[in-house]
PDB file of N, CA and C in Angstrom:
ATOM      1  N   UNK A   1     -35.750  26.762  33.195  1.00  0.00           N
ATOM      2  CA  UNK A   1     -36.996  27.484  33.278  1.00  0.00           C
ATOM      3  C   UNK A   1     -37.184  28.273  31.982  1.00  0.00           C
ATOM      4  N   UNK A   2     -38.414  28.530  31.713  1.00  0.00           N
ATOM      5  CA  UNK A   2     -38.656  29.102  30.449  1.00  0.00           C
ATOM      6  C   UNK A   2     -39.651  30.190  30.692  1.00  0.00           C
ATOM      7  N   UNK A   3     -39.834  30.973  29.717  1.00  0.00           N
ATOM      8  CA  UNK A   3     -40.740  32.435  29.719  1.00  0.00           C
ATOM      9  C   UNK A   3     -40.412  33.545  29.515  1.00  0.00           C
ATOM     10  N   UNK A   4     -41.109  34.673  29.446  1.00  0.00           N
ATOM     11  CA  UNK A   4     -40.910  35.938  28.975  1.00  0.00           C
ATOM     12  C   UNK A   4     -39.897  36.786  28.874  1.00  0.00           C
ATOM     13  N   UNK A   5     -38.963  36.124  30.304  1.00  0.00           N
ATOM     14  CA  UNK A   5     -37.479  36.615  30.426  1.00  0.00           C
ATOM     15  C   UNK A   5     -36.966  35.363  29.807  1.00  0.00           C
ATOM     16  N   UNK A   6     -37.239  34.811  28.915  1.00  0.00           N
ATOM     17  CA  UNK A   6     -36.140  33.733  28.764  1.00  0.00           C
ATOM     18  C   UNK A   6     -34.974  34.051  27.701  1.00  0.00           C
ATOM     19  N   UNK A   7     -33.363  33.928  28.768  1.00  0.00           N
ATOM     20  CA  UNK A   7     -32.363  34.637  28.290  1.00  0.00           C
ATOM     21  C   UNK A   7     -31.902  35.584  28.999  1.00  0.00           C
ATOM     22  N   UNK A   8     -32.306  36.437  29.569  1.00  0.00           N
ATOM     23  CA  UNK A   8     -32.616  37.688  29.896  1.00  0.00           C
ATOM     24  C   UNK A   8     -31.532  37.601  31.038  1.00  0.00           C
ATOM     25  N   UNK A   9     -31.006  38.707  30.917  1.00  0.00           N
ATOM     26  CA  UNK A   9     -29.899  38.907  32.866  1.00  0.00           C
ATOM     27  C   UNK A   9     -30.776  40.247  33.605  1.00  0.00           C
ATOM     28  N   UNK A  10     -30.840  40.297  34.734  1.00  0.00           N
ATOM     29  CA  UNK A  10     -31.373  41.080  35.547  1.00  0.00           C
ATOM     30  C   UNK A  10     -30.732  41.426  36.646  1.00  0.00           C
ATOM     31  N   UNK A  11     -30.159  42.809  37.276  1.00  0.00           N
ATOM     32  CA  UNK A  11     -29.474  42.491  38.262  1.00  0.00           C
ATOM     33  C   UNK A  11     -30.700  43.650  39.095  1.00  0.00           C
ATOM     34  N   UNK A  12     -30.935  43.090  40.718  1.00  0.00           N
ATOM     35  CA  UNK A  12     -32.285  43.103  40.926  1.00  0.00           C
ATOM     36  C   UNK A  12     -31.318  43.508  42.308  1.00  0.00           C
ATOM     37  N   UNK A  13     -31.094  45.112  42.441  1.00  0.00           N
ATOM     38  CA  UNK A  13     -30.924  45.695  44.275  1.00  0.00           C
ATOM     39  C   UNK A  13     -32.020  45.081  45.605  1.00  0.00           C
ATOM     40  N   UNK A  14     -31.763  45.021  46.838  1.00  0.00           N
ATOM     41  CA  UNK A  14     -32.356  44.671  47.655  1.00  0.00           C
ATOM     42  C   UNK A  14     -32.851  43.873  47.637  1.00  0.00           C
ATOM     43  N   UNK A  15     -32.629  42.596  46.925  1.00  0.00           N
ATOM     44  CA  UNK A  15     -33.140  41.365  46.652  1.00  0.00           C
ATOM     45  C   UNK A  15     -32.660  40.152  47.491  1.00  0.00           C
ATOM     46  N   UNK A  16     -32.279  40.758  48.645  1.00  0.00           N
ATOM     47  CA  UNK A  16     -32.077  39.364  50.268  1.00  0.00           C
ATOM     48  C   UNK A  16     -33.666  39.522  50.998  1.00  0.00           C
ATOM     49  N   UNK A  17     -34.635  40.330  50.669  1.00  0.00           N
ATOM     50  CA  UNK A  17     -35.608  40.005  51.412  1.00  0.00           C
ATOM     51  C   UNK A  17     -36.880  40.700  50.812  1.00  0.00           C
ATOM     52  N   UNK A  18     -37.696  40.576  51.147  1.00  0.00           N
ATOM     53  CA  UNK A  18     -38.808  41.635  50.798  1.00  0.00           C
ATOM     54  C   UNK A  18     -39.691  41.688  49.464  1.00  0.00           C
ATOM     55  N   UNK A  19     -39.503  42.762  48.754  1.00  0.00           N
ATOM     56  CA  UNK A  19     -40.088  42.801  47.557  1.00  0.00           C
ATOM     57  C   UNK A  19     -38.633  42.748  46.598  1.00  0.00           C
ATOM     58  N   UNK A  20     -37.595  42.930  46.899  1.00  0.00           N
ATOM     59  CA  UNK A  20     -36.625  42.527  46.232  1.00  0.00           C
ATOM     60  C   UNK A  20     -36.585  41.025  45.551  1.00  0.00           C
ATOM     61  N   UNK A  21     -36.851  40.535  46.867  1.00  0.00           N
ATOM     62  CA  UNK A  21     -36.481  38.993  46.685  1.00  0.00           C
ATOM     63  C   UNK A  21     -37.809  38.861  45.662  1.00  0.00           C
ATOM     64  N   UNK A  22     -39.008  39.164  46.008  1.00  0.00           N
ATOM     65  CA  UNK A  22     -40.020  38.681  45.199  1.00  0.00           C
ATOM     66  C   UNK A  22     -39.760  39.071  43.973  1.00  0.00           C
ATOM     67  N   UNK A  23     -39.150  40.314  44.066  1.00  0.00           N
ATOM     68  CA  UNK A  23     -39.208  40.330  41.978  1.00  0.00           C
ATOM     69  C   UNK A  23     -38.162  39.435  41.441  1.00  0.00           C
ATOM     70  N   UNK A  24     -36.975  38.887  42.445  1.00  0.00           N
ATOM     71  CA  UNK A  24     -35.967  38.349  41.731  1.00  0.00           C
ATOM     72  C   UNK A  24     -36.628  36.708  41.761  1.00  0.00           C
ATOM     73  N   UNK A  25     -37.199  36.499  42.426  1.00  0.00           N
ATOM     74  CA  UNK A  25     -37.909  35.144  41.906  1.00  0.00           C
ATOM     75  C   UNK A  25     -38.809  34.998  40.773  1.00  0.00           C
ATOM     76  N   UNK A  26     -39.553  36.064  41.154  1.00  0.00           N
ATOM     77  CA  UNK A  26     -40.328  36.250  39.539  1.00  0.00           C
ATOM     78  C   UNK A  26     -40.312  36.337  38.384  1.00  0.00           C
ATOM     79  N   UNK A  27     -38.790  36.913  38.069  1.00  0.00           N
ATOM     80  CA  UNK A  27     -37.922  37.649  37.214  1.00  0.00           C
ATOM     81  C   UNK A  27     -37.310  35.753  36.968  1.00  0.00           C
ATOM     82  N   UNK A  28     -37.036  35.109  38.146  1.00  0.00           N
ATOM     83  CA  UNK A  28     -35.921  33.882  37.410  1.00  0.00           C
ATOM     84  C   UNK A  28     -37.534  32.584  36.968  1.00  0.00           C
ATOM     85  N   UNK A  29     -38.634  32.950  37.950  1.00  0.00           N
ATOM     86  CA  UNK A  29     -39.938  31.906  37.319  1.00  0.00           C
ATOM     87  C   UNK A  29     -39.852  31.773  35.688  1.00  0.00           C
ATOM     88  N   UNK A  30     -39.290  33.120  35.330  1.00  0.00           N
ATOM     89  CA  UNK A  30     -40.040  33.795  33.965  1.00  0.00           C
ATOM     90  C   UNK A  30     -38.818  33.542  32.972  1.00  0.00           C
ATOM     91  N   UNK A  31     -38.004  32.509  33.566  1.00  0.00           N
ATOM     92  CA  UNK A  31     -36.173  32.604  32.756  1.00  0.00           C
ATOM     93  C   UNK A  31     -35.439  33.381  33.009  1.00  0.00           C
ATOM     94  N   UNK A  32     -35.674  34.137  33.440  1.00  0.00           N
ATOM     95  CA  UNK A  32     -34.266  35.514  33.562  1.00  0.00           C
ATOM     96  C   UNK A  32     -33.186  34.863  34.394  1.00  0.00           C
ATOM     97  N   UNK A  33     -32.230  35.336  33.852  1.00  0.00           N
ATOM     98  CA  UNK A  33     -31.075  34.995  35.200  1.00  0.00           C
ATOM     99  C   UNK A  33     -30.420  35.868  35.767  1.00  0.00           C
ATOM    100  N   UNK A  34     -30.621  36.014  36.856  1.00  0.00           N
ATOM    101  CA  UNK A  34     -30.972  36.892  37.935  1.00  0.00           C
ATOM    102  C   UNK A  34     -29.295  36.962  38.921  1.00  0.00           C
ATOM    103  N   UNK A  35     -29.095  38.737  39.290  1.00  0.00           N
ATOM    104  CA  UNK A  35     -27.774  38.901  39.761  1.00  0.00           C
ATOM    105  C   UNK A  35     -28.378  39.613  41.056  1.00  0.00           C
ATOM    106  N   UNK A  36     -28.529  38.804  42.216  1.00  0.00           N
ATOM    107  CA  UNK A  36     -29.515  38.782  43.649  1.00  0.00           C
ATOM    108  C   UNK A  36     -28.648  40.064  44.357  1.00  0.00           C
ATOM    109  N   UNK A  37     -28.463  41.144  44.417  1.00  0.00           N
ATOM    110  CA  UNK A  37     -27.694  42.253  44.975  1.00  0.00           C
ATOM    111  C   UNK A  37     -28.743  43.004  46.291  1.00  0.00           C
ATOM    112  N   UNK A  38     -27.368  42.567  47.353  1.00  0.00           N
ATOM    113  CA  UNK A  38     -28.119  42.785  48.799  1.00  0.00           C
ATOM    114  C   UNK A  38     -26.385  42.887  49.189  1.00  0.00           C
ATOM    115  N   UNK A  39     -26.388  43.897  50.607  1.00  0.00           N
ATOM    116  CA  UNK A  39     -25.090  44.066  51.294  1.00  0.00           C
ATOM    117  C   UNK A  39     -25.102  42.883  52.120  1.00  0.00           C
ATOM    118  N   UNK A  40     -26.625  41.968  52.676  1.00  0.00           N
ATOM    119  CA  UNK A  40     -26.463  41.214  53.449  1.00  0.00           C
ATOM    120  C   UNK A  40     -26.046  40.111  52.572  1.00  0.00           C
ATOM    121  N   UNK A  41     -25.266  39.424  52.748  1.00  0.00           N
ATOM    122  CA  UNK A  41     -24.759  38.581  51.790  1.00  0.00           C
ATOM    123  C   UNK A  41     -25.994  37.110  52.164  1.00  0.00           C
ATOM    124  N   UNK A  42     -25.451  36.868  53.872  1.00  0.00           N
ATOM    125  CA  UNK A  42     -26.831  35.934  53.889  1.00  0.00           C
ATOM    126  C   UNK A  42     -28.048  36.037  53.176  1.00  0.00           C
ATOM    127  N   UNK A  43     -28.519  37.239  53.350  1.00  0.00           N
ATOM    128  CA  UNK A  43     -29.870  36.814  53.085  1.00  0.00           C
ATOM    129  C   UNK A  43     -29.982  36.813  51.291  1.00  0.00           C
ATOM    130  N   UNK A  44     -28.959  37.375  50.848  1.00  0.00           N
ATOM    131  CA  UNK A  44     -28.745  37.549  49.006  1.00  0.00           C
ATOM    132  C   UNK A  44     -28.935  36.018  48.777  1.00  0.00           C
ATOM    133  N   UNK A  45     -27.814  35.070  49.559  1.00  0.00           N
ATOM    134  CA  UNK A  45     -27.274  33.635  49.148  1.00  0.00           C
ATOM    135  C   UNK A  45     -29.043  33.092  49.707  1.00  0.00           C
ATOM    136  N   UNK A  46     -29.860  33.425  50.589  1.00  0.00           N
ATOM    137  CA  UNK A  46     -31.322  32.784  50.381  1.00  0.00           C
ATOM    138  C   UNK A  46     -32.135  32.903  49.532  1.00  0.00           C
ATOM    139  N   UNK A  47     -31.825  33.955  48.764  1.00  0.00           N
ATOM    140  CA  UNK A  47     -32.759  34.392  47.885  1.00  0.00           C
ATOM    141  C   UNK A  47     -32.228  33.625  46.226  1.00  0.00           C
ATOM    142  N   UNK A  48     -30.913  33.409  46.170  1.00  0.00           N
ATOM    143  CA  UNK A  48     -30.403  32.910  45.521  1.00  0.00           C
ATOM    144  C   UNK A  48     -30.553  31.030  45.167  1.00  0.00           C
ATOM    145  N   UNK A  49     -30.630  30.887  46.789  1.00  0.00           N
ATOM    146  CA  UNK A  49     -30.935  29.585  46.892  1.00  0.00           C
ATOM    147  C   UNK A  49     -32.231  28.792  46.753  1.00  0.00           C
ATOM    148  N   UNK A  50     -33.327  29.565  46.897  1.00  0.00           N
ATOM    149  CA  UNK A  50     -34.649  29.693  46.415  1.00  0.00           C
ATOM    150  C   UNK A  50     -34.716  29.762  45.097  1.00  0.00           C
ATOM    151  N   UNK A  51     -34.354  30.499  44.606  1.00  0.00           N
ATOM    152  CA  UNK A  51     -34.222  30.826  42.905  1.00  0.00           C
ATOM    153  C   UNK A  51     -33.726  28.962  42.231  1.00  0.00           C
ATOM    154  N   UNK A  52     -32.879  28.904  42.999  1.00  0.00           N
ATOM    155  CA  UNK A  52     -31.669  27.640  42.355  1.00  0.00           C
ATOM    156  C   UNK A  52     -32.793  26.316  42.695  1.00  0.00           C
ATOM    157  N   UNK A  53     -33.543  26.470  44.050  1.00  0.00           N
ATOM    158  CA  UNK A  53     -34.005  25.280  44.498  1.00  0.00           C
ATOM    159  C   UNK A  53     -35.422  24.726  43.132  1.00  0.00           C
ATOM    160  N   UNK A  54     -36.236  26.054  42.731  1.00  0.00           N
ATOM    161  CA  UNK A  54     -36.997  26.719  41.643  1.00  0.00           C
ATOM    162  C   UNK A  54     -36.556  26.020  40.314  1.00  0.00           C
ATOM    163  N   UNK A  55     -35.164  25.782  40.289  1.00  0.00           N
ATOM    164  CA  UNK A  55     -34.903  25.451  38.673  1.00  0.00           C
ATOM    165  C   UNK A  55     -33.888  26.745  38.316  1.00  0.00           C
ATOM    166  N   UNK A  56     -33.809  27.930  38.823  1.00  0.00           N
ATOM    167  CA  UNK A  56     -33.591  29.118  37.843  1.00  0.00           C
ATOM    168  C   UNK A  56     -32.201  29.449  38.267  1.00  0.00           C
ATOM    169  N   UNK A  57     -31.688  30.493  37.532  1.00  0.00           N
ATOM    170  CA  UNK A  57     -29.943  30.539  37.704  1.00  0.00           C
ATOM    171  C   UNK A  57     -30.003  31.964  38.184  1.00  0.00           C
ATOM    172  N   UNK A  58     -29.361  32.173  39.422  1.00  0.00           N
ATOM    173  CA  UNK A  58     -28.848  32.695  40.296  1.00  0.00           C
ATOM    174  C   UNK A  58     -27.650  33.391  40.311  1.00  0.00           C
ATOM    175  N   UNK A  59     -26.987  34.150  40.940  1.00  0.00           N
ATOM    176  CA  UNK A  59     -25.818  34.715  42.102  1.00  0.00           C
ATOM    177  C   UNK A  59     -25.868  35.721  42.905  1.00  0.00           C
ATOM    178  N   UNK A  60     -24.956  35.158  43.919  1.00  0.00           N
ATOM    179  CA  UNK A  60     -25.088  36.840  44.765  1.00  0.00           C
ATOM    180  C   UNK A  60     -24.040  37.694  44.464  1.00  0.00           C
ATOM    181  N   UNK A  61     -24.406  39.185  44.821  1.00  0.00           N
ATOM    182  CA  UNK A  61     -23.652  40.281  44.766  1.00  0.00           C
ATOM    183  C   UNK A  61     -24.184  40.990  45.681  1.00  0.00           C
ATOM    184  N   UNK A  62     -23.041  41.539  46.336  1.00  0.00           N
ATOM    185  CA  UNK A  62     -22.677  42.224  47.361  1.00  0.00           C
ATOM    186  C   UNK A  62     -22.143  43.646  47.613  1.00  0.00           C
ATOM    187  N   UNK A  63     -22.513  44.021  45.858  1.00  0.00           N
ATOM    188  CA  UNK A  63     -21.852  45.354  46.162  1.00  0.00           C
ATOM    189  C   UNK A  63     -22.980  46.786  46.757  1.00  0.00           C
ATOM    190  N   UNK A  64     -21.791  47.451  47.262  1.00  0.00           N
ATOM    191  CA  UNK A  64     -23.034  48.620  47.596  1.00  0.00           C
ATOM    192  C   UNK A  64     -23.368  49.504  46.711  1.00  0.00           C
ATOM    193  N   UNK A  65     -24.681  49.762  46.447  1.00  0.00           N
ATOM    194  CA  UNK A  65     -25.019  50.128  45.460  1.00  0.00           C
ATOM    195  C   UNK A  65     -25.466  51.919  45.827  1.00  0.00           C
ATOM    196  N   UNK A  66     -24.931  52.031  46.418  1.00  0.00           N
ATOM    197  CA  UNK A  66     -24.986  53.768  47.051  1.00  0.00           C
ATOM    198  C   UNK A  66     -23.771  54.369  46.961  1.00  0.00           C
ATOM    199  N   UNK A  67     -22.818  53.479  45.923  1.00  0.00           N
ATOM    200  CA  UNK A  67     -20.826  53.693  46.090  1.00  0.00           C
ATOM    201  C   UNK A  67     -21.057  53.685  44.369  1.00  0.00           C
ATOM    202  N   UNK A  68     -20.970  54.657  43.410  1.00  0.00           N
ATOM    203  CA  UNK A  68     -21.053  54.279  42.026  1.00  0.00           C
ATOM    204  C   UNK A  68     -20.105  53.041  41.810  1.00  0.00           C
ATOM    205  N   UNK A  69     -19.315  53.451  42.182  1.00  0.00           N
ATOM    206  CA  UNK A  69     -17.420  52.713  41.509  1.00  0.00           C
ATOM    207  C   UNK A  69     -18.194  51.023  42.043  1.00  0.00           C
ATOM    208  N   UNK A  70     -18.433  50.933  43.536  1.00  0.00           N
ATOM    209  CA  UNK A  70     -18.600  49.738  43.750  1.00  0.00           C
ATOM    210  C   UNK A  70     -19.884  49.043  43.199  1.00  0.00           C
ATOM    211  N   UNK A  71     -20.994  49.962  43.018  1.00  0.00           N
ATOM    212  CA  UNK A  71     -22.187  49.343  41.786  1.00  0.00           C
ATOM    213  C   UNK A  71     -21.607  48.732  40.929  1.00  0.00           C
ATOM    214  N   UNK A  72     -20.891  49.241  39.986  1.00  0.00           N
ATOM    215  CA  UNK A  72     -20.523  48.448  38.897  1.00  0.00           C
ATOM    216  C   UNK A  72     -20.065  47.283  39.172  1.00  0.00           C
ATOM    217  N   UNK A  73     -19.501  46.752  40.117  1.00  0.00           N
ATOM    218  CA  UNK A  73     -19.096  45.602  40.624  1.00  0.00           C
ATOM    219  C   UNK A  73     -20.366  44.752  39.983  1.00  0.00           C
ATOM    220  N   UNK A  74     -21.433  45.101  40.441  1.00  0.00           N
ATOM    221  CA  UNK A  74     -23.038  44.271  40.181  1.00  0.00           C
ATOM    222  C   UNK A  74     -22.659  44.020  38.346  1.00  0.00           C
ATOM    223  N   UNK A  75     -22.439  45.189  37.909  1.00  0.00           N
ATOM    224  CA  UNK A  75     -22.675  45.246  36.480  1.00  0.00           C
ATOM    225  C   UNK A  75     -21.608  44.146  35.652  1.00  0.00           C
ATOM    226  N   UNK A  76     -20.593  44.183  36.272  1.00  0.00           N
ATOM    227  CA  UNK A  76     -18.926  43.573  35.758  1.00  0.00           C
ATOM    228  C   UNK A  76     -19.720  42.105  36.016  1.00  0.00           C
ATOM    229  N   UNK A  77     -20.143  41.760  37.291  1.00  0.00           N
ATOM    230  CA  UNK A  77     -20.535  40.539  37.375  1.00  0.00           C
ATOM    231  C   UNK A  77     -21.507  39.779  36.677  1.00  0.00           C
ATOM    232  N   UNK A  78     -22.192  40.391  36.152  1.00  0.00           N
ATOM    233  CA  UNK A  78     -23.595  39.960  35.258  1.00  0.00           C
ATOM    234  C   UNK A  78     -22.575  39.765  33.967  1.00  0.00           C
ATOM    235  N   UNK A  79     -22.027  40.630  33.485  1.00  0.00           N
ATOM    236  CA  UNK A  79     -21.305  40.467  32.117  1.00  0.00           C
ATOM    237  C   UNK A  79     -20.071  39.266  32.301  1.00  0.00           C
ATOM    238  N   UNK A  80     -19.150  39.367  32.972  1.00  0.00           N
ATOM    239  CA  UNK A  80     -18.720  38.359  33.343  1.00  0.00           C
ATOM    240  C   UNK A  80     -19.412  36.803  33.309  1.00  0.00           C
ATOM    241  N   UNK A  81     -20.386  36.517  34.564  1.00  0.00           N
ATOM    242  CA  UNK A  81     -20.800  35.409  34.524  1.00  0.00           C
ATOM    243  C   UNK A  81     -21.782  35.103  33.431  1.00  0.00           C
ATOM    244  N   UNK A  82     -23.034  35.943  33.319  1.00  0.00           N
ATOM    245  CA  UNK A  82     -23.739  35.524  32.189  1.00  0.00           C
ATOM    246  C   UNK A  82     -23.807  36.112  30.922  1.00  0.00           C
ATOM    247  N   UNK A  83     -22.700  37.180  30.570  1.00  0.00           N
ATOM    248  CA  UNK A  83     -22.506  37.560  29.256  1.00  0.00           C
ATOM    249  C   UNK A  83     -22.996  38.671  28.925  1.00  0.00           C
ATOM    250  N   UNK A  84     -24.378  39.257  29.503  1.00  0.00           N
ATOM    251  CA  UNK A  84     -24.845  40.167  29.041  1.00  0.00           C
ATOM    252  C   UNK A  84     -25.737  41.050  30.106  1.00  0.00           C
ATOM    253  N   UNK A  85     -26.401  41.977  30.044  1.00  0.00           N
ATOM    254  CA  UNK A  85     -27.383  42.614  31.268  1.00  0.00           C
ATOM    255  C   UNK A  85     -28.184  43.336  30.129  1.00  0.00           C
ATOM    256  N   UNK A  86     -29.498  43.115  30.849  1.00  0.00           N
ATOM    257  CA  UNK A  86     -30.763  43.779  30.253  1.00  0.00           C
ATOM    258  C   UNK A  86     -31.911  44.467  31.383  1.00  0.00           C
ATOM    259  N   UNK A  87     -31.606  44.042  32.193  1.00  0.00           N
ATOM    260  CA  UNK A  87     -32.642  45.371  32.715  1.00  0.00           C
ATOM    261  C   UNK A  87     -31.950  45.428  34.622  1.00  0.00           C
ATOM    262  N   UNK A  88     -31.712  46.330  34.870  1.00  0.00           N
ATOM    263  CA  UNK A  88     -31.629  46.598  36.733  1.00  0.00           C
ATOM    264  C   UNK A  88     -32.678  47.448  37.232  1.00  0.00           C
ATOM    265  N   UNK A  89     -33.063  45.959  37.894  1.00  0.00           N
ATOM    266  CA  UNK A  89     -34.631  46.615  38.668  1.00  0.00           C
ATOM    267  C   UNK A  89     -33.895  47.290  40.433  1.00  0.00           C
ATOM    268  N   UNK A  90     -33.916  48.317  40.415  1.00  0.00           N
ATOM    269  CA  UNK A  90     -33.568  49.005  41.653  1.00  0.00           C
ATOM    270  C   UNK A  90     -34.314  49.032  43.375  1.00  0.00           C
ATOM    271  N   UNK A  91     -34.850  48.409  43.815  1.00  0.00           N
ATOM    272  CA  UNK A  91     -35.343  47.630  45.096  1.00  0.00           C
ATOM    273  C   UNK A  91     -34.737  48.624  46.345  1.00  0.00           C
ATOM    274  N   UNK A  92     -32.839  48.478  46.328  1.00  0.00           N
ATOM    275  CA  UNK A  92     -32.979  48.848  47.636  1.00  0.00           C
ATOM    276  C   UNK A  92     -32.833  50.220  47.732  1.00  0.00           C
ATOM    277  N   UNK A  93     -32.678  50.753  48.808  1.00  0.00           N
ATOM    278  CA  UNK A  93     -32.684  51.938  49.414  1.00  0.00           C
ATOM    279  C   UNK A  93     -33.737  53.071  49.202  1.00  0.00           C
ATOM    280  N   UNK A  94     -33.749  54.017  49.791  1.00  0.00           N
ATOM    281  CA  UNK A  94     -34.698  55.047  49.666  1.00  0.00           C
ATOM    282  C   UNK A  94     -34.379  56.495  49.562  1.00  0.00           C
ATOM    283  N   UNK A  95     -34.438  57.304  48.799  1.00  0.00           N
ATOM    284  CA  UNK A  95     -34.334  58.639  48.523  1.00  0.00           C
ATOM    285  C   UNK A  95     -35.211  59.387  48.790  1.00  0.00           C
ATOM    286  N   UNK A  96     -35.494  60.566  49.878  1.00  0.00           N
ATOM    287  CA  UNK A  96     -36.470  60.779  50.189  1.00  0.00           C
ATOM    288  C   UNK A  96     -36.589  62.568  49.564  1.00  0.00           C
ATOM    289  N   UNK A  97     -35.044  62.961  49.662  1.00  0.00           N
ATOM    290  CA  UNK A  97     -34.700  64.249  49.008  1.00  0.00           C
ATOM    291  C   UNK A  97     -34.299  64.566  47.623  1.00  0.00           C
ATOM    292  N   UNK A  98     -34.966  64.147  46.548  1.00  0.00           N
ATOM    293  CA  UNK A  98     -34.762  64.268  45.245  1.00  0.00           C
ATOM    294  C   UNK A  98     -35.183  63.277  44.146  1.00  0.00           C
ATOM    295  N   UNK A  99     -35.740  63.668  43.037  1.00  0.00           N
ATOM    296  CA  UNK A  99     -36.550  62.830  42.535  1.00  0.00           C
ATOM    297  C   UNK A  99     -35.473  62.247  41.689  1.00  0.00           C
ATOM    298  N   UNK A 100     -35.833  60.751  41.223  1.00  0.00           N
ATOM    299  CA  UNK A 100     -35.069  59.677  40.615  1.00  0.00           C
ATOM    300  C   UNK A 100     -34.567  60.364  38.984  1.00  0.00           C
ATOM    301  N   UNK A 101     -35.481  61.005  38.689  1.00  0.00           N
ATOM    302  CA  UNK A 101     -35.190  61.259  37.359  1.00  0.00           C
ATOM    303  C   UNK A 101     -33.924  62.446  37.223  1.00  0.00           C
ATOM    304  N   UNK A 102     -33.897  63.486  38.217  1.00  0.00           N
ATOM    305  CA  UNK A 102     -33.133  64.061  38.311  1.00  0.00           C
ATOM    306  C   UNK A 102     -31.467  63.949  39.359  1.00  0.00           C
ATOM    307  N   UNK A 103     -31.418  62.736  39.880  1.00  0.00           N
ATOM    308  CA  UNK A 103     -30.647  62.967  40.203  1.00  0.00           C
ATOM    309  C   UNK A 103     -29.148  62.407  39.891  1.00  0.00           C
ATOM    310  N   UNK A 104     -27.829  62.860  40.173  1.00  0.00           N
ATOM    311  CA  UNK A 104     -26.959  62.513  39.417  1.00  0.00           C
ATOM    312  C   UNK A 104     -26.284  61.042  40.138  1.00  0.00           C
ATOM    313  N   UNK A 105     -24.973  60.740  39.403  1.00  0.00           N
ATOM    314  CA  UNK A 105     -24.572  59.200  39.765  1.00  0.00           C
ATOM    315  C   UNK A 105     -24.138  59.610  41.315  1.00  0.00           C
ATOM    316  N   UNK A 106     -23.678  60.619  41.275  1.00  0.00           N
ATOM    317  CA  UNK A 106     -23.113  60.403  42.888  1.00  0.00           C
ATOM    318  C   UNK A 106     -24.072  60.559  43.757  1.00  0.00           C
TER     319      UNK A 106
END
């Protein structure tokens, strides 16, 4: 696949369903290769498999991304498999007590 992300690694939270999944398809339409991060592993490996069925390159990750230490898991894996990371689009979870800009890793 070719386009705007072409090259590009993305590791894309909450991406087993929803608007997750939609940006991580969008993100692999466009070339990116995409690191599908959901706790549900099923529904990560559908979103993954969609991506793959598409033409575009895929994996799942499973880490929880509300655990710093175990986030990086997401991060190790992008560098690992595809060498490099350029943008993490953040999808899952919700913070309802503190704004994004201010708050710390833990």
């Amino acid at each position: 696949m070719s386009g705007i992300c072409e090259g590009r690694v993305v590791i894309i939270t909450g991406a087993g369903g929803g608007l997750g999944a939609a940006y991580a398809k969008a993100f692999a339409a466009e070339g990116a290769k995409v690191v599908v991060n959901d706790i549900n592993a099923a529904a990560a490996q559908s979103t993954v498999d969609a991506i793959k069925a598409a033409g575009g390159e895929a994996i799942v990750n499973t880490s929880n991304i509300t655990d710093y230490a175990d986030s990086l898991n997401a991060v190790n894996q992008a560098l690992d498999t595809f060498g490099d990371l350029h943008v993490v689009l953040n999808i899952a979870g919700i913070c309802r007590d503190e704004m994004f800009a201010s708050m710390t890793a833990a």
